[in-house]
Protein backbone atom coordinates (compact mmCIF):
# COMPACT_ATOMS: atom_id res chain seq x y z
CA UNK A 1 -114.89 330.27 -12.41
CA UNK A 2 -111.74 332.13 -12.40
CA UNK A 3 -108.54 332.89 -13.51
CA UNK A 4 -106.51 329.24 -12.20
CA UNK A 5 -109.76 327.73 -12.19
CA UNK A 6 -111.00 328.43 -16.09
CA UNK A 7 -107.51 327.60 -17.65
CA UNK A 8 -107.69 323.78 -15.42
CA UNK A 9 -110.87 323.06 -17.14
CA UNK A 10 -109.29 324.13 -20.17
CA UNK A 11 -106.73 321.73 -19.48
CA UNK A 12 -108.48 319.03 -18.47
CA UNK A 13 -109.37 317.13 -21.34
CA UNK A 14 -105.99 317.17 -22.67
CA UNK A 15 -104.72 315.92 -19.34
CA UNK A 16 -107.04 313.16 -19.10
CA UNK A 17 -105.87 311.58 -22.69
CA UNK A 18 -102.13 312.54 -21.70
CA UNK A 19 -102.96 310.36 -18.75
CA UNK A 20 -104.73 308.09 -20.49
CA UNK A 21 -101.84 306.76 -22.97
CA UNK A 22 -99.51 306.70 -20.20
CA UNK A 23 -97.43 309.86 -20.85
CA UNK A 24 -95.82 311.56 -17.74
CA UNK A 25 -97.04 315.15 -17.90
CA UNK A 26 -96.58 318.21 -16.06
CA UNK A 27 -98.92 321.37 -16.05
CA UNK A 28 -97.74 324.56 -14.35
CA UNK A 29 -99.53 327.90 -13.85
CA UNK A 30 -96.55 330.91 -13.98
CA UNK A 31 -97.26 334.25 -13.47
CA UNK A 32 -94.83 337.02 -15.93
CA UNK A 33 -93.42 337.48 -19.37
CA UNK A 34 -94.65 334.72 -21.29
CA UNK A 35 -91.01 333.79 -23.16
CA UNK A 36 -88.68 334.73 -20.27
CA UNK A 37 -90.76 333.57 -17.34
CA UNK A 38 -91.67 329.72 -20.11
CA UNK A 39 -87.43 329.47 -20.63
CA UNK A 40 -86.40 330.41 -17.28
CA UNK A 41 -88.71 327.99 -15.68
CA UNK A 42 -87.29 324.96 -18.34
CA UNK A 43 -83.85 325.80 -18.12
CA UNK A 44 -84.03 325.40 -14.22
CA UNK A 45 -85.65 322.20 -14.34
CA UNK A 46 -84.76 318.59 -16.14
CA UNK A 47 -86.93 318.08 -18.97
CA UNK A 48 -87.13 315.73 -21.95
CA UNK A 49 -88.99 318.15 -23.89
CA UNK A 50 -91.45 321.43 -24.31
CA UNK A 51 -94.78 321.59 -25.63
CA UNK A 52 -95.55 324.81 -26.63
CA UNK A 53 -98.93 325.95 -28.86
CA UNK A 54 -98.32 329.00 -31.36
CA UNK A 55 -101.22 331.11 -31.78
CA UNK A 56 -99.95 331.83 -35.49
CA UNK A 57 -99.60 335.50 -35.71
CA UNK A 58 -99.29 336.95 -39.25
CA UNK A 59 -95.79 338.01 -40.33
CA UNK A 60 -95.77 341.58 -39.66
CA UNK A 61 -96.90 341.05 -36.20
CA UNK A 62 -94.66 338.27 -35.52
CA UNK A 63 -91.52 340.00 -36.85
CA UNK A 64 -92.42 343.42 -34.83
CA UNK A 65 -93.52 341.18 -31.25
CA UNK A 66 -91.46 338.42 -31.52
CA UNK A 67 -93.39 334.94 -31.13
CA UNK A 68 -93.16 333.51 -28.16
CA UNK A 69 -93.07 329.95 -29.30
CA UNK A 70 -89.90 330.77 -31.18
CA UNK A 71 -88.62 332.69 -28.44
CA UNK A 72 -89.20 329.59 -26.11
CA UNK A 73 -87.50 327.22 -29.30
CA UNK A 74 -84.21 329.26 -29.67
CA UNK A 75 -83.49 329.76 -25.53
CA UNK A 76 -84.81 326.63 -23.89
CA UNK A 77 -81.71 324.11 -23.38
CA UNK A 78 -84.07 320.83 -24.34
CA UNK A 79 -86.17 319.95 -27.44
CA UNK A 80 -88.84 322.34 -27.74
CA UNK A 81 -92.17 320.80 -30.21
CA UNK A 82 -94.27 323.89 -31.36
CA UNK A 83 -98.19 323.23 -32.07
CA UNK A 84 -100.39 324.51 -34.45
């Protein structure tokens, strides 16, 4: 497996509950910056809400890169839930 192919199975598990209980779900595969590429794609499209997963950097790191996550929180124009 590869690239698209390793992150579905990934997925795939989580889909099937999402599916499962009935929530309407959407997975895309984007290719760029992370934060831009996450809150240019949501601001162009209608959606009730973001799912994002932080990957908990420590506080120097976080402060120096930026997080993504909070990047994604601050720009997106809908409700943004960050997970742990």
């Amino acid at each position: 497996m590869h690239g698209i192919e390793k992150r579905e199975a990934r997925l795939k598990d989580t889909a099937e509950k999402a599916k499962n209980a009935g929530v309407d779900y959407e997975i895309k595969f984007l290719r760029g910056e992370p934060a831009p590429t996450i809150i240019k794609y949501a601001n162009e499209n209608d959606f009730d809400l973001v799912v994002i997963g932080s990957r908990g950097l420590n506080g120097l790191q976080e402060m120096v890169l930026g997080s993504v996550s909070h990047k994604v929180a601050k720009y997106v124009q809908c409700p943004v839930l960050i997970v742990k």
